[in-house]
C-alpha atoms as a PDB file:
ATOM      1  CA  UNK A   1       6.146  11.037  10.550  1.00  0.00           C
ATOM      2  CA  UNK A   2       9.242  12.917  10.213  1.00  0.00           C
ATOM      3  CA  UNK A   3      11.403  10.250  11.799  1.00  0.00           C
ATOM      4  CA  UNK A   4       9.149   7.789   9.031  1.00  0.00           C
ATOM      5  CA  UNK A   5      10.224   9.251   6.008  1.00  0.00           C
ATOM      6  CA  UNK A   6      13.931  10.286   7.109  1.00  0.00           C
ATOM      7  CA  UNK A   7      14.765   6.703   8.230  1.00  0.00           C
ATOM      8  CA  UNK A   8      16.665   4.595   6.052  1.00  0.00           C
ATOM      9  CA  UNK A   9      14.036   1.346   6.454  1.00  0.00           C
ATOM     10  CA  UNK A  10      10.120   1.374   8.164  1.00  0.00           C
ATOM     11  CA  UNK A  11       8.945  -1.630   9.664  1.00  0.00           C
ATOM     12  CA  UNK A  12       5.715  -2.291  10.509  1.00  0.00           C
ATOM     13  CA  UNK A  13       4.157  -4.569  13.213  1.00  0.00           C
ATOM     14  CA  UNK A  14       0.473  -4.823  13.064  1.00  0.00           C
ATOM     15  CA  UNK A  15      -2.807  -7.319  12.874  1.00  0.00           C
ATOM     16  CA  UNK A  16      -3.553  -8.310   9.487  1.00  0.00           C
ATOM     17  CA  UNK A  17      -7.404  -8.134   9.705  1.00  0.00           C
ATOM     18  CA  UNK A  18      -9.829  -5.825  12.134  1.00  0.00           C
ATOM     19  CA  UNK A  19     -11.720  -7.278  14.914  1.00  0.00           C
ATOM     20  CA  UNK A  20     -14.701  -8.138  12.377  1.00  0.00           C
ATOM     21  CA  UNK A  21     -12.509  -9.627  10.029  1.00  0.00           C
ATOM     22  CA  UNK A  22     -11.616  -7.014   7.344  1.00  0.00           C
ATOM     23  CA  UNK A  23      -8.630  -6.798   6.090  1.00  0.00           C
ATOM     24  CA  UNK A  24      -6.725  -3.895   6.994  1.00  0.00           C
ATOM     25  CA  UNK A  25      -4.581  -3.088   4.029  1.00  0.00           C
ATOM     26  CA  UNK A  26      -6.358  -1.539   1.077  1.00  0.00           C
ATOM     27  CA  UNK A  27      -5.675  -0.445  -2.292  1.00  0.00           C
ATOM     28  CA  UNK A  28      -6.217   3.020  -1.780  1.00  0.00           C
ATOM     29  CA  UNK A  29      -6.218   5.378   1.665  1.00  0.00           C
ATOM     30  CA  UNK A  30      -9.454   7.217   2.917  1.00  0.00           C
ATOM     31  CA  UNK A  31      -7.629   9.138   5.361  1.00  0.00           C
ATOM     32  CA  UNK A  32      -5.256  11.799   4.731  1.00  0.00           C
ATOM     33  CA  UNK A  33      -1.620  10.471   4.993  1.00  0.00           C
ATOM     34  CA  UNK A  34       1.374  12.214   6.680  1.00  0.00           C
ATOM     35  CA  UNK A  35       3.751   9.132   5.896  1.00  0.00           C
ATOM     36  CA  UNK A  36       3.665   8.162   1.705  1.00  0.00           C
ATOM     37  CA  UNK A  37       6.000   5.378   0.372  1.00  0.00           C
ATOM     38  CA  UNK A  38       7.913   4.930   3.933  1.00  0.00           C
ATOM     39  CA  UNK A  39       7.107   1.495   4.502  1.00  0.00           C
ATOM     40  CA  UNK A  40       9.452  -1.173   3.766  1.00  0.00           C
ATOM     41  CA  UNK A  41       7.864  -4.211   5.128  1.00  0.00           C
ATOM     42  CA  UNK A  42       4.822  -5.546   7.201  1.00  0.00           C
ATOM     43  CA  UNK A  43       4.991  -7.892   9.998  1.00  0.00           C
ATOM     44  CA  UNK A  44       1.978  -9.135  11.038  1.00  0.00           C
ATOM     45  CA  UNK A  45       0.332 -11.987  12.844  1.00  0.00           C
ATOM     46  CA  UNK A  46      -0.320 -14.019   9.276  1.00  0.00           C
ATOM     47  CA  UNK A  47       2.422 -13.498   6.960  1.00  0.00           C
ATOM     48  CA  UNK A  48       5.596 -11.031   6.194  1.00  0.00           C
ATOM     49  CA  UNK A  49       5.003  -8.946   3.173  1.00  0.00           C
ATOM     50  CA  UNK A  50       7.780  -6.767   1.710  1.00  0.00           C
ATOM     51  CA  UNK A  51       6.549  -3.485   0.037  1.00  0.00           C
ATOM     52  CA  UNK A  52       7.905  -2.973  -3.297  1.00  0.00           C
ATOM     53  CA  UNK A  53       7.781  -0.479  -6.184  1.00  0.00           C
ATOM     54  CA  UNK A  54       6.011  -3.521  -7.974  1.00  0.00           C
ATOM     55  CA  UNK A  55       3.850  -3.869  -5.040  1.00  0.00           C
ATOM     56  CA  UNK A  56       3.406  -5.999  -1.853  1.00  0.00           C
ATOM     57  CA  UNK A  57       5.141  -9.620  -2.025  1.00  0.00           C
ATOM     58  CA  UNK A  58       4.656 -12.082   0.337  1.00  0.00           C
ATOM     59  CA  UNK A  59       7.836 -13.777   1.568  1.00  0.00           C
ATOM     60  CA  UNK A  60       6.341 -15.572   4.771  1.00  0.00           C
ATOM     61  CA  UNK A  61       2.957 -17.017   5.737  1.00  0.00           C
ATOM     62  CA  UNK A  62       2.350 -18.590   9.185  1.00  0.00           C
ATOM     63  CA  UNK A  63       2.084 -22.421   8.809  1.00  0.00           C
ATOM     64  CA  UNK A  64      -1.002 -23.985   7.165  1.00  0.00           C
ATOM     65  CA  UNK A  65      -2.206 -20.988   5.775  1.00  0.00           C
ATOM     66  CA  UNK A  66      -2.302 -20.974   1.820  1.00  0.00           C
ATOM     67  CA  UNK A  67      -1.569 -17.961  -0.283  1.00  0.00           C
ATOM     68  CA  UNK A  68      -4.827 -17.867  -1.647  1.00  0.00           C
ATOM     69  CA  UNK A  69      -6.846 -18.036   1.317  1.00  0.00           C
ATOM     70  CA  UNK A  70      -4.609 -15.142   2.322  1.00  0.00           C
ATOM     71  CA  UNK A  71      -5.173 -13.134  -0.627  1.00  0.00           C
ATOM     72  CA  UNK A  72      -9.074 -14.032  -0.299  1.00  0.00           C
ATOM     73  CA  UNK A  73      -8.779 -12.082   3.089  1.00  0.00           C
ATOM     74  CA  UNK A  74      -7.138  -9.025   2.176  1.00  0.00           C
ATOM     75  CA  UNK A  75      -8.465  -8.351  -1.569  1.00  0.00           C
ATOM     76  CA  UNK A  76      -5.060  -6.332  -1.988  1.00  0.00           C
ATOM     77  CA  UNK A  77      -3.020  -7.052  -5.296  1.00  0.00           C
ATOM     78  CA  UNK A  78       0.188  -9.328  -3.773  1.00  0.00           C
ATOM     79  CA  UNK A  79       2.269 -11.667  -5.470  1.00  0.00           C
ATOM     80  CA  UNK A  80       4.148 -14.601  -3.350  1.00  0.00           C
ATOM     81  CA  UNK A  81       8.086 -14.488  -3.471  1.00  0.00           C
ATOM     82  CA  UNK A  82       9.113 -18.099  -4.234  1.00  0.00           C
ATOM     83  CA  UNK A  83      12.137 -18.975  -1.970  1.00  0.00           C
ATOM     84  CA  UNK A  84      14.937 -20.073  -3.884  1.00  0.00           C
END
């Protein structure tokens, strides 16, 4: 975690959702964390989401997949950056 929170930008690569189908980003941690605010943006098999002081924006979705059936899977607060 040391190399997480001394590094300029953290990327993430994961899955989106668990094997059952939860979503694995959540309002608020259960665990204890080692790495707070480190994480600059999520890449994951549905969308790219950018983590902001504001909160997490969406900035890509895979095709076909509609920002509020993506929100209705994670139930995490996101707003969707509008491409200019």
């Amino acid at each position: 975690m040391d190399l997480a929170i001394g590094a300029k930008q953290v990327f993430v690569m994961m899955d989106l959702l668990t094997k059952t189908g939860e979503s694995k980003l959540v309002d608020k941690c259960t665990y204890p964390l080692t790495g707070v605010n480190c994480v600059n943006r999520i890449y994951s098999d549905l969308a790219v989401i950018d983590v902001t002081p504001a909160g997490l924006e969406v900035i890509e979705m895979v095709e076909g997949l509609r920002f509020d059936e993506l929100q209705g899977m994670l139930k995490v607060p996101m707003t969707l950056k509008v491409a200019a």
